[in-house]
N, C-alpha and C. Protein backbone atom coordinates (compact mmCIF):
# COMPACT_ATOMS: atom_id res chain seq x y z
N UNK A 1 0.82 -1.20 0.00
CA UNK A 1 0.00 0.00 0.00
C UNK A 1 0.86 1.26 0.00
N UNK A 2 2.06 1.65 0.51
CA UNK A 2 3.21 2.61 0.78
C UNK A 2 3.63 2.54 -0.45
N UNK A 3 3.77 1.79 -1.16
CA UNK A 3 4.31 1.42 -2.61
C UNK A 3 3.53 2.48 -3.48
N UNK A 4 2.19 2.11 -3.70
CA UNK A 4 1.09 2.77 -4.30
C UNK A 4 1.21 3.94 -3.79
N UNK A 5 1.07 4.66 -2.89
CA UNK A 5 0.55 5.54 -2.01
C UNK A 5 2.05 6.58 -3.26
N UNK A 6 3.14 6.18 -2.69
CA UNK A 6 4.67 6.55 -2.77
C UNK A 6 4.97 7.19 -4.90
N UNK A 7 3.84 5.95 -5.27
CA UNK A 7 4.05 6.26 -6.95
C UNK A 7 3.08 7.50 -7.28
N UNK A 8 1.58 7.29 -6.54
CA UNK A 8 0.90 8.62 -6.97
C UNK A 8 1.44 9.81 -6.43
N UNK A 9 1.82 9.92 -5.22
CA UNK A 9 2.60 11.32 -4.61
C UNK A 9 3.62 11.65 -5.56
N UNK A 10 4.64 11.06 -6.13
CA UNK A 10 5.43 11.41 -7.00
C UNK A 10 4.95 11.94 -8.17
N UNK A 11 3.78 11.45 -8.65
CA UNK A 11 3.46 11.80 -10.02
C UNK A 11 2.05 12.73 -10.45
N UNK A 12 1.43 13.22 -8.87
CA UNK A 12 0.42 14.03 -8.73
C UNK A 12 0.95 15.43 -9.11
N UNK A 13 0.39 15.70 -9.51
CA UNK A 13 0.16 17.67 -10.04
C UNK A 13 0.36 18.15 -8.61
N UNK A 14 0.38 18.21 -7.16
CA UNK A 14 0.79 18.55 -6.32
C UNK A 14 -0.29 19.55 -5.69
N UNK A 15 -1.36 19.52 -6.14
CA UNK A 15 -2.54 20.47 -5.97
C UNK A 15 -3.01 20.61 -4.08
N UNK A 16 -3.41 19.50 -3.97
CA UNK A 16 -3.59 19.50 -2.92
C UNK A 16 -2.43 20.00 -1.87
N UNK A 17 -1.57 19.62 -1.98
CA UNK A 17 -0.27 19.65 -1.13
C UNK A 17 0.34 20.79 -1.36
N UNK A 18 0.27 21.97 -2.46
CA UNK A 18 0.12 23.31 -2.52
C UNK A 18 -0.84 23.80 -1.80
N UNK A 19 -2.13 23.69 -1.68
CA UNK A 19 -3.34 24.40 -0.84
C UNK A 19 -3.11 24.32 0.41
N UNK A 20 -2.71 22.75 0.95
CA UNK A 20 -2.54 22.47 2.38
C UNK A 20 -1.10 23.68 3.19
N UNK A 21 0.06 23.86 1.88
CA UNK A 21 0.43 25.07 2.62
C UNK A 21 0.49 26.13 2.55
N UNK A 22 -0.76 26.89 1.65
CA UNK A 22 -0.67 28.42 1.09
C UNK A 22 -1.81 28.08 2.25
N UNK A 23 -2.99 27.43 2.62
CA UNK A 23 -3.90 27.56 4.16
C UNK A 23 -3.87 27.07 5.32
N UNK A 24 -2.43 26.63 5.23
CA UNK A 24 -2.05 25.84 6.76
C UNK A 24 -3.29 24.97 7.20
N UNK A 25 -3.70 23.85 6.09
CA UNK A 25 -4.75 23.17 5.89
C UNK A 25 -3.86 21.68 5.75
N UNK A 26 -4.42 20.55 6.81
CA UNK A 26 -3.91 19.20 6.41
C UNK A 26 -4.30 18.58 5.33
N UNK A 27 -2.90 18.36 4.59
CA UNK A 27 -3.18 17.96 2.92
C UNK A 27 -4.12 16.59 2.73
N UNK A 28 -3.65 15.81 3.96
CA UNK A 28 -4.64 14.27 3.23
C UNK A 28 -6.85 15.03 3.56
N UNK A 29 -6.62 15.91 4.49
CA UNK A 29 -8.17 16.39 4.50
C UNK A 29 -8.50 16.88 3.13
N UNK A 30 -7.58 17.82 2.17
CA UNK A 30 -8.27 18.19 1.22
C UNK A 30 -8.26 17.03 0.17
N UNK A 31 -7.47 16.10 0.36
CA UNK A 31 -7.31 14.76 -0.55
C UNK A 31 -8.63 14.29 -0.18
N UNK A 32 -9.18 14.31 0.60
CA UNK A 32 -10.10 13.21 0.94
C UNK A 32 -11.60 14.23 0.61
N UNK A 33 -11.35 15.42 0.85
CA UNK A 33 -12.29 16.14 0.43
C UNK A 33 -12.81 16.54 -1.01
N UNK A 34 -11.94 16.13 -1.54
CA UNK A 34 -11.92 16.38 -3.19
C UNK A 34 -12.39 14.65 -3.59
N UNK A 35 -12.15 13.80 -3.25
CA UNK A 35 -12.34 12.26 -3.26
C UNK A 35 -13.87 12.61 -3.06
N UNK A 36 -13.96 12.77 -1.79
CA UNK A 36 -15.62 12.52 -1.20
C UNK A 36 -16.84 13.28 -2.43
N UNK A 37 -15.93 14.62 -2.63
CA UNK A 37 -17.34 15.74 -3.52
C UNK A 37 -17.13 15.01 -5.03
N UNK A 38 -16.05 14.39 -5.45
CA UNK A 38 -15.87 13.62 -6.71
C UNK A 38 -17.32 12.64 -6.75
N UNK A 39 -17.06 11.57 -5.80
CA UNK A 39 -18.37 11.52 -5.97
C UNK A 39 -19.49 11.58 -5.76
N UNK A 40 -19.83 12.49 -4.68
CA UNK A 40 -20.97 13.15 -4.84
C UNK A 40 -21.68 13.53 -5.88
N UNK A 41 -20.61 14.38 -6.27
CA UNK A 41 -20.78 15.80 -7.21
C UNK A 41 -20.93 15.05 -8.65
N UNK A 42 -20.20 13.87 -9.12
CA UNK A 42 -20.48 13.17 -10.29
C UNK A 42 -19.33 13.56 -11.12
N UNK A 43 -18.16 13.86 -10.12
CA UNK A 43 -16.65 13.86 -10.87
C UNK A 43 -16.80 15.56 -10.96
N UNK A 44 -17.30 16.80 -10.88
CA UNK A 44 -17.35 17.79 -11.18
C UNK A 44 -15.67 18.17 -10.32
N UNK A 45 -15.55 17.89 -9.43
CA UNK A 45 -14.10 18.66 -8.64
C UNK A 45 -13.22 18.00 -9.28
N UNK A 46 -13.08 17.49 -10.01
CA UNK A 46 -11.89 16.56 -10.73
C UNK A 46 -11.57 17.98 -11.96
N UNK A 47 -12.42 18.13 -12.53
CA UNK A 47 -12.46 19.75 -13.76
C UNK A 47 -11.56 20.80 -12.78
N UNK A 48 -11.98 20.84 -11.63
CA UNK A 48 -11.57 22.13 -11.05
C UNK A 48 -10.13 21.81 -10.66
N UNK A 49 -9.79 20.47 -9.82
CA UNK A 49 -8.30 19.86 -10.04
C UNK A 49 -7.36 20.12 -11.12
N UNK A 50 -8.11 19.45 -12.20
CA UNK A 50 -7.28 19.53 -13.56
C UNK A 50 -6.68 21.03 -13.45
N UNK A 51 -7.68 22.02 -13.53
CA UNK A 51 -7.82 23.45 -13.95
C UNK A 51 -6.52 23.95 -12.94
N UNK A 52 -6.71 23.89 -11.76
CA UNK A 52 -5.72 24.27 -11.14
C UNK A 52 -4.21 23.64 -11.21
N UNK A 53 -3.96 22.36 -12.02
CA UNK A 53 -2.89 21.35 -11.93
C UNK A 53 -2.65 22.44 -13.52
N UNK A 54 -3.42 22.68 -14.14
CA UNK A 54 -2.71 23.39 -15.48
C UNK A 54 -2.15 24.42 -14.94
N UNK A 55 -3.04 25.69 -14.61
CA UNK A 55 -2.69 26.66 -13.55
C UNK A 55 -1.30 26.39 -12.90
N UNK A 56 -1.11 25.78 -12.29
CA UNK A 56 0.14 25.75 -11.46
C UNK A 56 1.21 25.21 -12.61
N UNK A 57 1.25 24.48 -13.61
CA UNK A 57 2.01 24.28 -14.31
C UNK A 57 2.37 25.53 -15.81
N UNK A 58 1.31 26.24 -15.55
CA UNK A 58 1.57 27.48 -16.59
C UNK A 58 2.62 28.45 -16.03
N UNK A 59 2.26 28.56 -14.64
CA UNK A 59 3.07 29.42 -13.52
C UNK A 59 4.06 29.28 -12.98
N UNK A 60 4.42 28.16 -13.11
CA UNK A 60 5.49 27.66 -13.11
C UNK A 60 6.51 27.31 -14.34
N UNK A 61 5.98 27.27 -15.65
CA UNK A 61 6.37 27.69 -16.67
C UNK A 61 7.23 29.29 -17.39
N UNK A 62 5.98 30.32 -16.82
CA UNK A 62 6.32 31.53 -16.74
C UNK A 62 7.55 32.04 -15.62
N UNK A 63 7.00 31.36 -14.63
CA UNK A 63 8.53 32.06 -13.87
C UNK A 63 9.49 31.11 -14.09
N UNK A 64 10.25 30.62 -15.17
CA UNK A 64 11.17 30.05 -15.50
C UNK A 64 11.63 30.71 -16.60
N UNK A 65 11.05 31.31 -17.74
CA UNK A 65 10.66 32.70 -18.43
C UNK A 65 11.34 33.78 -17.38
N UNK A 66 11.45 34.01 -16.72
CA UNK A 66 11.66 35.33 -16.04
C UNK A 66 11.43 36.24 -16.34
N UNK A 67 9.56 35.88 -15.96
CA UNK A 67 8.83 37.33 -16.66
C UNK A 67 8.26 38.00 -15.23
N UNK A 68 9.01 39.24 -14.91
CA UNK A 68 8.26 39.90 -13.75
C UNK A 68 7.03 40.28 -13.90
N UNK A 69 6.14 40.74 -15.02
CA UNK A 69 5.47 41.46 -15.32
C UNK A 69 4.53 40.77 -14.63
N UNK A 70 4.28 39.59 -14.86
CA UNK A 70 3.12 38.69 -15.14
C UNK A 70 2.49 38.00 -13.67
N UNK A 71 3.71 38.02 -12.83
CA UNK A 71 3.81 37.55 -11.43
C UNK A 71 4.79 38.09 -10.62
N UNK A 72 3.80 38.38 -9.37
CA UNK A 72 4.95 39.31 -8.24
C UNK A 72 6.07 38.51 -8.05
């Protein structure tokens, strides 16, 4: 199970585990909170995941660019 656990942490977009420390929020709660409204919701927070996993990878794109303009 540490095995599994060990391959998705490596290869997750890091979403959650960004939020947990820009709100001093425990990361496996928003893991599990995004799990739970997945299906509730009928997969709808999975769109908003993605959205933010692009997001963070555009921004992280750009400041490699070393564009001040665009980000403090």
């Amino acid at each position: 199970m540490n095995k599994l656990k060990h391959f998705f942490e490596e290869r997750a977009f890091g979403v959650c585990s960004k939020l947990g420390e820009k709100f001093h929020f425990p990361i496996d709660s928003i893991r599990l909170f995004f799990i739970y409204s997945s299906f509730i919701t009928m997969g709808s927070p999975v769109i908003v995941y993605v959205s933010m996993a692009m997001m963070m990878k555009i921004r992280k794109y750009l400041r490699k660019m070393n564009n001040p303009v665009l980000f403090d």
